[in-house]
N, C-alpha and C. Protein backbone atom coordinates (compact mmCIF):
# COMPACT_ATOMS: atom_id res chain seq x y z
N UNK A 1 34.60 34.88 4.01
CA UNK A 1 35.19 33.90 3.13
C UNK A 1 34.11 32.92 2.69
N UNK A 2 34.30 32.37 1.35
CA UNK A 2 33.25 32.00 1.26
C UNK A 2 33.53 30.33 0.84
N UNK A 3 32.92 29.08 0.57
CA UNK A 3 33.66 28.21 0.31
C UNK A 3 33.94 27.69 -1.04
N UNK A 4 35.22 26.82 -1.42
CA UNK A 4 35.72 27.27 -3.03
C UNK A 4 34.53 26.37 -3.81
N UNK A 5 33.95 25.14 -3.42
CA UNK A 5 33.14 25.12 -4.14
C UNK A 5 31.38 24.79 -3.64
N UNK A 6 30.43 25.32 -4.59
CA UNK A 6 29.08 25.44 -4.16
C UNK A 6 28.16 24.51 -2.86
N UNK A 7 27.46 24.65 -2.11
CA UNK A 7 26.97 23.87 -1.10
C UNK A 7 26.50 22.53 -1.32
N UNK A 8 25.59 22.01 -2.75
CA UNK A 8 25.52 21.26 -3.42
C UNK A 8 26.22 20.27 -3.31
N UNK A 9 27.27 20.49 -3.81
CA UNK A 9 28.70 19.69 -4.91
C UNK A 9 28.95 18.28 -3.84
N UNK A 10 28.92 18.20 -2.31
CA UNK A 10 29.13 16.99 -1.61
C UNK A 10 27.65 16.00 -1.78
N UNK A 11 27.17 16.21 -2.03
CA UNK A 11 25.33 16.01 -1.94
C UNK A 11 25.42 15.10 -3.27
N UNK A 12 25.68 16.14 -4.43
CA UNK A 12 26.06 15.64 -5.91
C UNK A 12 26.91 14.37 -6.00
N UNK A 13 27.87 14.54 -5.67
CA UNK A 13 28.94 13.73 -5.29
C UNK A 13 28.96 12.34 -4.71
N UNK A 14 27.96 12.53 -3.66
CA UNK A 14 27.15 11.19 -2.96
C UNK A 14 26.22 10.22 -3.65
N UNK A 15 25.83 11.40 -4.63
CA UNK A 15 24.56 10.63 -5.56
C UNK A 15 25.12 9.96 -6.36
N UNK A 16 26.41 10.56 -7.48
CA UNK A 16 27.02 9.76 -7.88
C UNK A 16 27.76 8.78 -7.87
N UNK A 17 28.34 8.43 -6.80
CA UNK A 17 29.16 7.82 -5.98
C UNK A 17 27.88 6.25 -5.67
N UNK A 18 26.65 6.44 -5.69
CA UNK A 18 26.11 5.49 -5.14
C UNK A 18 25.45 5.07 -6.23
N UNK A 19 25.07 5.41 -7.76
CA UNK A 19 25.00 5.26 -8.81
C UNK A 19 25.52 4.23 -9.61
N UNK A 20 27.26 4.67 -9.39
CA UNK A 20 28.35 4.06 -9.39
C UNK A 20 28.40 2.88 -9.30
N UNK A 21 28.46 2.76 -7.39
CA UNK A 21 28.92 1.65 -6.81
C UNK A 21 27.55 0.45 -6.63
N UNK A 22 26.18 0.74 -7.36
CA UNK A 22 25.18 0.07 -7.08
C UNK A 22 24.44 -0.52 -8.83
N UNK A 23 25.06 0.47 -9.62
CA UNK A 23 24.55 0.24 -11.12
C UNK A 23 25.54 0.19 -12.09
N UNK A 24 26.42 1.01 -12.16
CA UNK A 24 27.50 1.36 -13.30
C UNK A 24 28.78 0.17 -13.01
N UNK A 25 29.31 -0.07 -11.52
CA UNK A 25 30.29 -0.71 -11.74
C UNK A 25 30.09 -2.38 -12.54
N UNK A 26 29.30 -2.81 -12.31
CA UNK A 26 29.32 -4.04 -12.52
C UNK A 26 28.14 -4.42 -13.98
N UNK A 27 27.59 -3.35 -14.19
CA UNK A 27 26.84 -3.26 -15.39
C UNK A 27 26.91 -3.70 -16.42
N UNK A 28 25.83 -4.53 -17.45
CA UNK A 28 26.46 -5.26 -18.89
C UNK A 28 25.44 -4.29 -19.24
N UNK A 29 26.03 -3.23 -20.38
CA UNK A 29 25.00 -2.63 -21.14
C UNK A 29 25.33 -2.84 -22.29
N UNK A 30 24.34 -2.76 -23.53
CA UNK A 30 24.64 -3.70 -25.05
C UNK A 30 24.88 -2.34 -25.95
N UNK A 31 24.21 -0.67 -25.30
CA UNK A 31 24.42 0.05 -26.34
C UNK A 31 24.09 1.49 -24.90
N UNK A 32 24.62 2.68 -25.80
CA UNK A 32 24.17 3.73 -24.88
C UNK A 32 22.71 4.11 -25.02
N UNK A 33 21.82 3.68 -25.18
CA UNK A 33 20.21 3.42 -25.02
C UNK A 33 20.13 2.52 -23.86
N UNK A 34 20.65 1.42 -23.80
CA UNK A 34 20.53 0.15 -22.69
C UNK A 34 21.21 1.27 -21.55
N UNK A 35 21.95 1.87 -21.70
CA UNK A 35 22.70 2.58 -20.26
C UNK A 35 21.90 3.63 -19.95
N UNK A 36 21.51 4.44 -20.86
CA UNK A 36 20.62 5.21 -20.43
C UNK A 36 19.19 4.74 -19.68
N UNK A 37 18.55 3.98 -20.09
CA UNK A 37 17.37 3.13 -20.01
C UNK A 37 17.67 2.62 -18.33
N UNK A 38 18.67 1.89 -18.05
CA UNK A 38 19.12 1.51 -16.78
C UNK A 38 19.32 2.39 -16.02
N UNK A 39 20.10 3.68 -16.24
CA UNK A 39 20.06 4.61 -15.45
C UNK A 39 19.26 5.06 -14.97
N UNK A 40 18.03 5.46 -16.10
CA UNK A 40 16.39 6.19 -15.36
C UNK A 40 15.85 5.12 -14.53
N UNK A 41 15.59 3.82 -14.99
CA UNK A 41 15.13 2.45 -13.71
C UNK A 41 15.67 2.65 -12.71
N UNK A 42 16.76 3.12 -12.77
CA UNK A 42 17.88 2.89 -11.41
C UNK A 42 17.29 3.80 -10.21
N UNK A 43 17.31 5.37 -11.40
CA UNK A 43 16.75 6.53 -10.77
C UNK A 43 15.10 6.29 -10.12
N UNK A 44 14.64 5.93 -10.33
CA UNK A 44 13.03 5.34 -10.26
C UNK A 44 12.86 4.35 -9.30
N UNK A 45 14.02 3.25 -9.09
CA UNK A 45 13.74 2.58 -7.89
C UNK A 45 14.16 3.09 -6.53
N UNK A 46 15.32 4.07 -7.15
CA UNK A 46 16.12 4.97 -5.81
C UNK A 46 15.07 5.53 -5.22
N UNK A 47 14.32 6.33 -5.92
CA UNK A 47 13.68 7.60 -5.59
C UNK A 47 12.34 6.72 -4.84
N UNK A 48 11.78 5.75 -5.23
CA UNK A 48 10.65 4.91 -4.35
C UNK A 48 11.44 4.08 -3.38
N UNK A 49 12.06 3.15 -3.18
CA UNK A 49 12.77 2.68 -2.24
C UNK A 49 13.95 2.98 -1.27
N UNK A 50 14.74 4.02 -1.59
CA UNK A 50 15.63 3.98 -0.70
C UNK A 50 16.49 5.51 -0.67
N UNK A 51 15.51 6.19 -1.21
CA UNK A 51 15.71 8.01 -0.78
C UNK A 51 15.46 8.36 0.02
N UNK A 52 16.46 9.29 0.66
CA UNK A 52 16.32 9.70 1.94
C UNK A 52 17.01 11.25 2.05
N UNK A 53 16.90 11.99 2.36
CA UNK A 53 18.01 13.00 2.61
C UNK A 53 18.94 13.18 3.59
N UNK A 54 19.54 13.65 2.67
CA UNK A 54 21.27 13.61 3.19
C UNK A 54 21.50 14.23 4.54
N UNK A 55 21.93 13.82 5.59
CA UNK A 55 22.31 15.09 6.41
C UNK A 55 23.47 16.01 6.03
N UNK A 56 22.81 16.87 6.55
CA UNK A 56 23.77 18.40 6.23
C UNK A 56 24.64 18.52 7.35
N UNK A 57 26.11 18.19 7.33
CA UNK A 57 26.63 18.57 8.31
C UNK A 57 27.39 19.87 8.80
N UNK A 58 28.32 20.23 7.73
CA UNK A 58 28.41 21.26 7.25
C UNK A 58 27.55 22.72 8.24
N UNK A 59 28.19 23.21 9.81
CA UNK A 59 27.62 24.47 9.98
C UNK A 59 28.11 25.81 9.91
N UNK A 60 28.49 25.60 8.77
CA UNK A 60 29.47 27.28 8.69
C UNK A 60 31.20 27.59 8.59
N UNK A 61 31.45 28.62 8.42
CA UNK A 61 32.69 29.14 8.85
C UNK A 61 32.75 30.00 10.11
N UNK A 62 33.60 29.73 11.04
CA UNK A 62 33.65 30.77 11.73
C UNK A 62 33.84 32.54 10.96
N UNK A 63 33.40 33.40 12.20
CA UNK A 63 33.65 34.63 11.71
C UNK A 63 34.97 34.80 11.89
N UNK A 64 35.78 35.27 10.97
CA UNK A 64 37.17 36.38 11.34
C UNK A 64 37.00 37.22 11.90
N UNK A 65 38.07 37.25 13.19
CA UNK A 65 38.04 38.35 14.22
C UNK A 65 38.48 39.56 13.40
């Protein structure tokens, strides 16, 4: 059995989720250039200050007897 969606997708999910709750919710942007523009900064300070990888917890399915 395999699982319904890709191994990724919680990982993804996290990234966005912290995107979200650290840039987008409270954000004044003047045009979708200003949002975009903030987004890559955002991405750029994440990735030097406070990236880390995720633990994988996730070990499997059991086998069916």
């Amino acid at each position: 059995m395999s699982p319904s969606t890709p191994p990724g997708d919680g990982q993804i999910e996290c990234w966005f989720s912290i995107l979200m709750r650290r840039k987008l919710k409270r954000g004044n942007f003047v045009s979708t250039d200003d949002l975009k523009q903030q987004i890559l900064d955002f991405i750029a300070y994440f990735n030097c200050t406070l990236a880390k990888p995720f633990k994988w917890k996730f070990e499997g399915f059991s086998e069916p007897n």
